[in-house]
C-alpha atoms as a PDB file:
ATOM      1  CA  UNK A   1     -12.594   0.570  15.941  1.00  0.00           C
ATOM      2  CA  UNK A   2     -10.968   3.575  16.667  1.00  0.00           C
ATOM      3  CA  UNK A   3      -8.579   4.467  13.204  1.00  0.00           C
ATOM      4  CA  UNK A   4      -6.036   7.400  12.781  1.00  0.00           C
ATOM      5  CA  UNK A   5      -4.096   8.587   9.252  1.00  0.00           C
ATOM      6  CA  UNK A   6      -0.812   9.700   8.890  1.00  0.00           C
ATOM      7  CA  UNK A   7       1.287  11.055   5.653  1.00  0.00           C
ATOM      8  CA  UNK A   8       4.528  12.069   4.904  1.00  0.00           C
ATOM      9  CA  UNK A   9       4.674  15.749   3.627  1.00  0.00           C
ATOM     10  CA  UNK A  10       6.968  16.966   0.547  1.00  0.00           C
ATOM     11  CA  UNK A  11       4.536  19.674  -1.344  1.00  0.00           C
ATOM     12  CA  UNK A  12       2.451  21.379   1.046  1.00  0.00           C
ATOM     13  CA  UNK A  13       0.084  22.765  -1.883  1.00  0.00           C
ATOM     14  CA  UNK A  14      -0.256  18.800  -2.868  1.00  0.00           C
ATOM     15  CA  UNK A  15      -1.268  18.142   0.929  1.00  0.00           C
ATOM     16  CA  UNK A  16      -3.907  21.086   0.947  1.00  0.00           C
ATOM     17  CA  UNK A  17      -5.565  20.523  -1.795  1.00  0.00           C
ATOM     18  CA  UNK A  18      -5.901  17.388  -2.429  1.00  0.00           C
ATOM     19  CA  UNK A  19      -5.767  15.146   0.704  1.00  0.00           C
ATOM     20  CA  UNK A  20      -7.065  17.426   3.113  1.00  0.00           C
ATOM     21  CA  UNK A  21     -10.513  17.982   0.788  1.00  0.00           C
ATOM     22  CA  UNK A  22     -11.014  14.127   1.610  1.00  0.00           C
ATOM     23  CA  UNK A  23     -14.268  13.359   3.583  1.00  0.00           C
ATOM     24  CA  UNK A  24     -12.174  12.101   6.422  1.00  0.00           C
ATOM     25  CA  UNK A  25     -12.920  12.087  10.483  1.00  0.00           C
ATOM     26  CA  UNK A  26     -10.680  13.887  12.980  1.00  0.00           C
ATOM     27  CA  UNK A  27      -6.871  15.105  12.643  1.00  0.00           C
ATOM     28  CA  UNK A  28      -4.657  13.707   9.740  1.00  0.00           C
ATOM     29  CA  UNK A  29      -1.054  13.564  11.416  1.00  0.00           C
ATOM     30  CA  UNK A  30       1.507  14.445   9.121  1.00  0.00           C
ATOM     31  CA  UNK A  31       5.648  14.440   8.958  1.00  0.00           C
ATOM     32  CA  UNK A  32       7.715  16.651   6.590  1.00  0.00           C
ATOM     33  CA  UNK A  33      10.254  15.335   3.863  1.00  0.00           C
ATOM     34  CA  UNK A  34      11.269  12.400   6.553  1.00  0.00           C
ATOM     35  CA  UNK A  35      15.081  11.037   5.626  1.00  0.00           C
ATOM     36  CA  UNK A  36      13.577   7.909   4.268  1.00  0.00           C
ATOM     37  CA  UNK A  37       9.630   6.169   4.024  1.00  0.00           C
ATOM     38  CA  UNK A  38       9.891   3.929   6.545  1.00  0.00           C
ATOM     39  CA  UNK A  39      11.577   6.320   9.292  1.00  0.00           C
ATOM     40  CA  UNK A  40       8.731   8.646   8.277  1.00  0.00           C
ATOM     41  CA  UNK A  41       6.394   5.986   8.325  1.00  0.00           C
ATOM     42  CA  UNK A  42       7.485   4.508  11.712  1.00  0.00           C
ATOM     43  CA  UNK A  43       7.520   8.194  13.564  1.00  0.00           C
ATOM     44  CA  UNK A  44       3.826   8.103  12.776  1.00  0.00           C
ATOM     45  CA  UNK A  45       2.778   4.908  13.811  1.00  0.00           C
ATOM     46  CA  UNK A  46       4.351   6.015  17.381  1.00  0.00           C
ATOM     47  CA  UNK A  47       2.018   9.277  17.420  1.00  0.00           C
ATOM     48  CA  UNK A  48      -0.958   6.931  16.111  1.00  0.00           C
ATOM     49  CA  UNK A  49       0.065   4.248  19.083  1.00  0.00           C
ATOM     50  CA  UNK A  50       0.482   6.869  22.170  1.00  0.00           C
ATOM     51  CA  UNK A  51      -2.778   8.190  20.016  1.00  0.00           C
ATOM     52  CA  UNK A  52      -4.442   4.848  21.142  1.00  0.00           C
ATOM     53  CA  UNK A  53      -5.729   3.633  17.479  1.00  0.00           C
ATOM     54  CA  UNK A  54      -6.787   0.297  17.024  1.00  0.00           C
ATOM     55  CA  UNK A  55      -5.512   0.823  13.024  1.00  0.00           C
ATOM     56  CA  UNK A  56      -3.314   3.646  11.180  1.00  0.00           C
ATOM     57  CA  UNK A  57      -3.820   4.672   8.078  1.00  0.00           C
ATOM     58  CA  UNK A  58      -0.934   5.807   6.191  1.00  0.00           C
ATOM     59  CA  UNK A  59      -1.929   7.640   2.928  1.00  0.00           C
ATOM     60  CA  UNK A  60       0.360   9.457   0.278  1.00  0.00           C
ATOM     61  CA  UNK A  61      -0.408  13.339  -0.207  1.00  0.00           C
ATOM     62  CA  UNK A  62      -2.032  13.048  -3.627  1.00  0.00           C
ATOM     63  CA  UNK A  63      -4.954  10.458  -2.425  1.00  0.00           C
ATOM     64  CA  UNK A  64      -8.548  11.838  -2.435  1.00  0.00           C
ATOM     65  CA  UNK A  65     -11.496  10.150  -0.146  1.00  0.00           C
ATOM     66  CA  UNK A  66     -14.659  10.571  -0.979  1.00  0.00           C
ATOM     67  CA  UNK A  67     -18.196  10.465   1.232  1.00  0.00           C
ATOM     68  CA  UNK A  68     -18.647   6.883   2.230  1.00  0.00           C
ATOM     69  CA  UNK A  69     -14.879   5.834   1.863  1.00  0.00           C
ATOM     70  CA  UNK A  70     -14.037   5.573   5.775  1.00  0.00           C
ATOM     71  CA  UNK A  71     -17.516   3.802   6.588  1.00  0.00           C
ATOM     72  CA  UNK A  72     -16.206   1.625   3.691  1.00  0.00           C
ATOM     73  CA  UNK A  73     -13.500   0.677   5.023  1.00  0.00           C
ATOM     74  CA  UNK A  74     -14.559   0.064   8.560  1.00  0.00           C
ATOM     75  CA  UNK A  75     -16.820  -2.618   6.932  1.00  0.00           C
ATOM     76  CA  UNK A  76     -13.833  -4.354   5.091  1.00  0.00           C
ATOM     77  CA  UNK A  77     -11.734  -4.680   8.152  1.00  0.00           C
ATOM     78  CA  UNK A  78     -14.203  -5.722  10.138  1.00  0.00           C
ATOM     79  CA  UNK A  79     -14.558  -9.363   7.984  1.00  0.00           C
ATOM     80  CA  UNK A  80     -10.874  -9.957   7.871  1.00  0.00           C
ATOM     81  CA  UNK A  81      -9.395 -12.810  10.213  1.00  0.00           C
ATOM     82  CA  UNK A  82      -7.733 -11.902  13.717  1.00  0.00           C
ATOM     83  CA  UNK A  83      -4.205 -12.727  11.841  1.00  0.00           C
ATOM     84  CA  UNK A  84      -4.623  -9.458   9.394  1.00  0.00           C
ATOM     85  CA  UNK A  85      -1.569  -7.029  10.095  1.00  0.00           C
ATOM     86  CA  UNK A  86      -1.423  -4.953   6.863  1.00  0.00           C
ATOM     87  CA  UNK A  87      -4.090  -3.980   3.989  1.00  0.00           C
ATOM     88  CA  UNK A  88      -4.672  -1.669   1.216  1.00  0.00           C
ATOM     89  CA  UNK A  89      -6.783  -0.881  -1.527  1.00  0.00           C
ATOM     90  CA  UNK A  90      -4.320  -1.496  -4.749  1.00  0.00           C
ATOM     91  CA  UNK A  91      -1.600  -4.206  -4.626  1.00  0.00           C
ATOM     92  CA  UNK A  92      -1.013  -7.278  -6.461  1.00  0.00           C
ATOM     93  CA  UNK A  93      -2.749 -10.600  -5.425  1.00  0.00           C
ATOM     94  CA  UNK A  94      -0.784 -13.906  -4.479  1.00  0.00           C
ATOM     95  CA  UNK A  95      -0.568 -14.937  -7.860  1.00  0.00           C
ATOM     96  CA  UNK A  96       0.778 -11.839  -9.167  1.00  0.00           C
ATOM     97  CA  UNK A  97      -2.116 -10.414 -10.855  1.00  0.00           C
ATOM     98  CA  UNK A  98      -3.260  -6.105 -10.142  1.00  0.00           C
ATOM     99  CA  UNK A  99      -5.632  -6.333  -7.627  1.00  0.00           C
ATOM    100  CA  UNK A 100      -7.865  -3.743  -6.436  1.00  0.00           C
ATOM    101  CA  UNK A 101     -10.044  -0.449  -7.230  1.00  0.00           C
ATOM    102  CA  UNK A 102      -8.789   2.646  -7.718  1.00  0.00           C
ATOM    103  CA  UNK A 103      -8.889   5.455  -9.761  1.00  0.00           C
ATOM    104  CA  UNK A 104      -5.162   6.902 -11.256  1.00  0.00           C
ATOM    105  CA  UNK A 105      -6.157  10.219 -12.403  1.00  0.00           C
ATOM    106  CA  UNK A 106      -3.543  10.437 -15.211  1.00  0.00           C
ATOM    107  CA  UNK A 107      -6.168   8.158 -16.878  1.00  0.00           C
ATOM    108  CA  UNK A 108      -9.391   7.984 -17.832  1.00  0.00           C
ATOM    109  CA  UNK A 109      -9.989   4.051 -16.423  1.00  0.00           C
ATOM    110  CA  UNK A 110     -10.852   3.262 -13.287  1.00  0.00           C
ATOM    111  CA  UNK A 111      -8.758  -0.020 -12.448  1.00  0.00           C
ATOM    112  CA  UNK A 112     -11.244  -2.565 -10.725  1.00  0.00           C
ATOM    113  CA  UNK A 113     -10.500  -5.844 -10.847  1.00  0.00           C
ATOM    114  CA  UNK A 114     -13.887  -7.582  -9.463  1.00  0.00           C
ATOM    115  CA  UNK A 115     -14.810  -6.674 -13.075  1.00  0.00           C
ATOM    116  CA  UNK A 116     -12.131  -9.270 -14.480  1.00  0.00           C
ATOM    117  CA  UNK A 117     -13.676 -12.568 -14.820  1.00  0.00           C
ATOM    118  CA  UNK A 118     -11.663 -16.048 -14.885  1.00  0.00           C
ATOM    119  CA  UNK A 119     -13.748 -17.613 -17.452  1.00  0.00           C
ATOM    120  CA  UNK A 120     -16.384 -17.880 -20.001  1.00  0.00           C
ATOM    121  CA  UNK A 121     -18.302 -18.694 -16.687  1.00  0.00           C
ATOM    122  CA  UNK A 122     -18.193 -15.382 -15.372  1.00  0.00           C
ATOM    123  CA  UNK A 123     -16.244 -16.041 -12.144  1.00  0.00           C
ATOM    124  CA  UNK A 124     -14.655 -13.460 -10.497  1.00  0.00           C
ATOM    125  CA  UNK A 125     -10.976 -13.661 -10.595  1.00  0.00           C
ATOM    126  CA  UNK A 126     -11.151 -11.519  -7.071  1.00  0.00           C
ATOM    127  CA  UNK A 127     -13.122 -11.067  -3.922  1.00  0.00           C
ATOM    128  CA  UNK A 128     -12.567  -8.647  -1.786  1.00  0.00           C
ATOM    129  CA  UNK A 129     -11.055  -8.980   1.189  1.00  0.00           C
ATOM    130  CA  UNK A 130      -8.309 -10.548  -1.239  1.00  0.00           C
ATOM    131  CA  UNK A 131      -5.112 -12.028   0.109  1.00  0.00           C
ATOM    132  CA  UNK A 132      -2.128  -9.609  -1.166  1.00  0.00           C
ATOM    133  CA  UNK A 133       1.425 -10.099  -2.217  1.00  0.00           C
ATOM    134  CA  UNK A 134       2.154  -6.606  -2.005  1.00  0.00           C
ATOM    135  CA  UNK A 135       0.853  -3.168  -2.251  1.00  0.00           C
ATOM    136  CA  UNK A 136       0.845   0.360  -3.786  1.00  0.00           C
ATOM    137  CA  UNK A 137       2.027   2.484  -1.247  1.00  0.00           C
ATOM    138  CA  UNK A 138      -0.588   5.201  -1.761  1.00  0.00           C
ATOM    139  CA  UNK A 139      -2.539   3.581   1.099  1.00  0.00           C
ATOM    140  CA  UNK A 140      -1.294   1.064   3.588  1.00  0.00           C
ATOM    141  CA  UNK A 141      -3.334  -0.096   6.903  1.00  0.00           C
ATOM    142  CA  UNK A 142      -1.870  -1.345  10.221  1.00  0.00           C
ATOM    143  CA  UNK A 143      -3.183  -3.388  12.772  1.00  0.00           C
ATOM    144  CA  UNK A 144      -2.007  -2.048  15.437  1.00  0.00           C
ATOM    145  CA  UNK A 145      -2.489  -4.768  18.064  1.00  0.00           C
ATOM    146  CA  UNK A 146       0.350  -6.413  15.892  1.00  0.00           C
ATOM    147  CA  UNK A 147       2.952  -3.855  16.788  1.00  0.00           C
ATOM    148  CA  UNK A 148       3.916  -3.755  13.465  1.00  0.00           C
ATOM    149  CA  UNK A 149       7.073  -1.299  12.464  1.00  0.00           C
ATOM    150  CA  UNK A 150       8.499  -0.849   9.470  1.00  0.00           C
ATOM    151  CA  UNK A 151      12.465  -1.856   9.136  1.00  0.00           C
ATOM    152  CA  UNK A 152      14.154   1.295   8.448  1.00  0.00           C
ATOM    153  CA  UNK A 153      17.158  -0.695   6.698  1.00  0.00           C
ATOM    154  CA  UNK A 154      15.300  -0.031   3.588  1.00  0.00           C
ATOM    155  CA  UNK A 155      16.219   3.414   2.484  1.00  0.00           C
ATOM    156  CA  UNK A 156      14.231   5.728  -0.131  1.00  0.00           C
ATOM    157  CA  UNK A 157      10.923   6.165  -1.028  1.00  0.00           C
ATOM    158  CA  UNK A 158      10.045   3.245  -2.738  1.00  0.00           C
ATOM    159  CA  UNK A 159       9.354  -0.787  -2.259  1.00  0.00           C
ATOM    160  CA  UNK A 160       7.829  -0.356   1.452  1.00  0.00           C
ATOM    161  CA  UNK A 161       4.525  -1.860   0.217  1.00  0.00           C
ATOM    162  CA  UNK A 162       6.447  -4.800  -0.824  1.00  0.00           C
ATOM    163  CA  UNK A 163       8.480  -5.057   2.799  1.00  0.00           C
ATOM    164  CA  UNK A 164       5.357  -4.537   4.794  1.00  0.00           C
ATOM    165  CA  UNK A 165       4.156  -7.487   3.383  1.00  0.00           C
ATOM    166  CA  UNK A 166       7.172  -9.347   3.902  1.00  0.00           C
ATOM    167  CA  UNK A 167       7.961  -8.062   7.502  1.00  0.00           C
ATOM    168  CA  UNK A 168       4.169  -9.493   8.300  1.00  0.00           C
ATOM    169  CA  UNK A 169       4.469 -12.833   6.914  1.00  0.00           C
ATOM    170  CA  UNK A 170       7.684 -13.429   8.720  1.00  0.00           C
ATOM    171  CA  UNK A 171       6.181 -12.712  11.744  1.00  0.00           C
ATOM    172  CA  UNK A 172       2.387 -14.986  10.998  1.00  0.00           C
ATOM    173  CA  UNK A 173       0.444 -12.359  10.069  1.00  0.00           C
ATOM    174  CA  UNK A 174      -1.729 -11.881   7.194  1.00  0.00           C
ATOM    175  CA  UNK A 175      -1.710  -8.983   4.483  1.00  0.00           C
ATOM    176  CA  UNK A 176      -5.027  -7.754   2.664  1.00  0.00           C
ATOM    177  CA  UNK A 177      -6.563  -6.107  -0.204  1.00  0.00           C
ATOM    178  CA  UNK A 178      -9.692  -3.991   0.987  1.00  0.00           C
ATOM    179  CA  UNK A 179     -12.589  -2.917  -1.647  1.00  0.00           C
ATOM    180  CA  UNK A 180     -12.682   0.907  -0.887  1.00  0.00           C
ATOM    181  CA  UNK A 181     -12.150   2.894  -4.262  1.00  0.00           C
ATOM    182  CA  UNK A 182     -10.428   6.304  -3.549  1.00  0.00           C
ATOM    183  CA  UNK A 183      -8.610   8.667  -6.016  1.00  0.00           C
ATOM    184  CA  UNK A 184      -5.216   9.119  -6.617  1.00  0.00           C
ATOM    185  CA  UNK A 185      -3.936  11.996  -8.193  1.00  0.00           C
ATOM    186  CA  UNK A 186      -0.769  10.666  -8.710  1.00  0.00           C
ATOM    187  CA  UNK A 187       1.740  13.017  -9.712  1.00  0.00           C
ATOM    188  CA  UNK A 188       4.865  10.639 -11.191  1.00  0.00           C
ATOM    189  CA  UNK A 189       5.345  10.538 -14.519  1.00  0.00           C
ATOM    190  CA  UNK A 190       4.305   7.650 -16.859  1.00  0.00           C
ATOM    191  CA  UNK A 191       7.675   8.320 -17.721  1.00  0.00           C
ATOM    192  CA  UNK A 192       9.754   7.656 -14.484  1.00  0.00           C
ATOM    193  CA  UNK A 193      11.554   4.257 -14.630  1.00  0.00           C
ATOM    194  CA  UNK A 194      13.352   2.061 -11.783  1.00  0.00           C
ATOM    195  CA  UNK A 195      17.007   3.873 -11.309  1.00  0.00           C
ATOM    196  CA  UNK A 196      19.860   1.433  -9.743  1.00  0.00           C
ATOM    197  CA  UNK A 197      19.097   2.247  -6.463  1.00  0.00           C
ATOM    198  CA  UNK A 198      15.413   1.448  -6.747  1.00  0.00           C
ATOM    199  CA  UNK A 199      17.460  -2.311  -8.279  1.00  0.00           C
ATOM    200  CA  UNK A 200      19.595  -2.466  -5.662  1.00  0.00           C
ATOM    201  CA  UNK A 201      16.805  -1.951  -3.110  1.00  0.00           C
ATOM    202  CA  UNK A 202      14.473  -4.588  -4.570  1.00  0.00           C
ATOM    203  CA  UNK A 203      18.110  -6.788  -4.587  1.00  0.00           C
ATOM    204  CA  UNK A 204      18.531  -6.428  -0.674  1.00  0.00           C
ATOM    205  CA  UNK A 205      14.703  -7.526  -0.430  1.00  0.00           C
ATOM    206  CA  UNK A 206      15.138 -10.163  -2.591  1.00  0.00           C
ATOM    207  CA  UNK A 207      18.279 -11.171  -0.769  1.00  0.00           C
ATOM    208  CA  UNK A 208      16.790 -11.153   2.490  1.00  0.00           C
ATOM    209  CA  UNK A 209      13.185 -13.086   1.629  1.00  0.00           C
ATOM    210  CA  UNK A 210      13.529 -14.992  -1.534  1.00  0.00           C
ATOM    211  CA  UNK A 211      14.122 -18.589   0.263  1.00  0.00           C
ATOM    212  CA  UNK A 212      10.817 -18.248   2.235  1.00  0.00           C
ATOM    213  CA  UNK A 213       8.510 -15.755  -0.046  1.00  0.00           C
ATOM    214  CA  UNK A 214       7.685 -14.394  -2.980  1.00  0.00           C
ATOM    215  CA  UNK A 215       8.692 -10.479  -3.406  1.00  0.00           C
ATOM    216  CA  UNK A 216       6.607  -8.709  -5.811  1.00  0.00           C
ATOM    217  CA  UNK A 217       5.862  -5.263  -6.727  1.00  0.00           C
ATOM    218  CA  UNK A 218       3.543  -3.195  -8.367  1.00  0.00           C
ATOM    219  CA  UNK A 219       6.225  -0.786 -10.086  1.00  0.00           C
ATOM    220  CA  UNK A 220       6.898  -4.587 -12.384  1.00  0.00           C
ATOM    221  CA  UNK A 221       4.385  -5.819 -14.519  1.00  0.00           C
ATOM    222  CA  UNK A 222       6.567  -9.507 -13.489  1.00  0.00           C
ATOM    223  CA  UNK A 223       8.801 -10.418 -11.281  1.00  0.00           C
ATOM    224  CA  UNK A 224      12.167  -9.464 -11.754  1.00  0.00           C
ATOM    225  CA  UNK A 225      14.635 -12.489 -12.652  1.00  0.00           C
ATOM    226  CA  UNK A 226      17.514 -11.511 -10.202  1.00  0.00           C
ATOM    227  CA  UNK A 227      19.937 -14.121 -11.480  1.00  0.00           C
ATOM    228  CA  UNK A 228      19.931 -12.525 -14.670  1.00  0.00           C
ATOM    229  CA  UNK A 229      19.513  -8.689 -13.361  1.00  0.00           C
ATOM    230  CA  UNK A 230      16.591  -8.573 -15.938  1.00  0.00           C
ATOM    231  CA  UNK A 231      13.393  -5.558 -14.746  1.00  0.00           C
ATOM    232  CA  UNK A 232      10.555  -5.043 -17.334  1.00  0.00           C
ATOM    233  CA  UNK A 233       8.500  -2.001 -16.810  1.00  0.00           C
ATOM    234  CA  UNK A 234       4.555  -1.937 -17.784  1.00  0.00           C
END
């Protein structure tokens, strides 16, 4: 299983000292302040294909990997079925729930949800690989024997982890949550809320793939009822 990375570059100092001190193998390719995610995103799955990468890795800036991360993820791809086309390590699971393990470093809790049981019984709610109804886009894996690309329609910086998802279950694919804990120094601020063009983004999604699936986010703690233009933030 040959595997590449690639990230999209606004704050060199962010890049150098924070991704690039991961315990990673080989070159990370890289692309500065692209006009939109996905065009960025899609310029680097081209390198990563000519590359000749069975799967891309496409990290944000801020992520730290520590020893053992890649050899952890290796493992986790290697049990998913042939019809996986897109995984990550924090998303949401198919019934909406936060799904994964990671640790946000604005906050002293690591988020790991195999510690979440269902019931008095002490059942885990998840286990890993876990299907996923979308992800955070600080890490996002491609098969690339699917010849997956990202539709460059969607403008900005934000709501990709939900397309990718939606892109590969309109094609028959699958879409995964991995076990592989990483860091994310996340630099937004607990403070930053969805704008109107982050709404009218999620709108054109919704739009688009409401009638066949269910669009979800990780930015929402629910759903947003798009009848009544109604978006709740954690």
């Amino acid at each position: 299983m040959k595997i590449s990375f690639g990230v999209m570059v606004n704050d060199a100092q962010r890049f150098n000292t924070v991704l690039k001190k991961s315990v990673l193998p080989g070159e990370i390719h890289y692309i500065t302040n692209p006009k939109s995610a996905t065009n960025g995103l899609n310029q680097l799955l081209e390198v990563i294909e000519i590359e000749g990468a069975d799967v891309a890795i496409l990290v944000h800036q801020d992520m730290y990997f520590r020893q053992g991360w890649f050899v952890q993820v290796q493992d986790q791809l290697s049990i998913l079925p042939e019809s996986w086309a897109i995984a990550g390590i924090i998303g949401k699971d198919m019934q909406g729930r936060f799904c994964g393990n990671l640790h946000d470093m604005r906050i002293v809790d690591h988020i790991n949800t195999t510690k979440i049981t269902e019931d008095t019984t002490g059942n885990l709610i998840h286990c890993f690989p876990e299907p996923a109804s979308c992800f955070d886009e600080c890490v996002i894996i491609v098969n690339m024997k699917k010849e997956f690309r990202f539709d460059e329609s969607l403008d900005g910086f934000d709501l990709y982890g939900t397309l990718c998802c939606l892109q590969a279950w309109e094609k028959g694919g699958t879409t995964w949550i991995i076990d592989a804990f990483a860091e994310h120094y996340c630099s937004r601020p607990f403070s930053w809320w969805p704008d109107e063009t982050f709404q009218a983004r999620y709108k054109m999604l919704y739009d688009r793939f409401h009638e066949r699936f269910t669009i979800d986010t990780t930015v929402l703690v629910d759903k947003p009822n798009m009848e009544n233009c109604v978006i709740k933030r954690w």
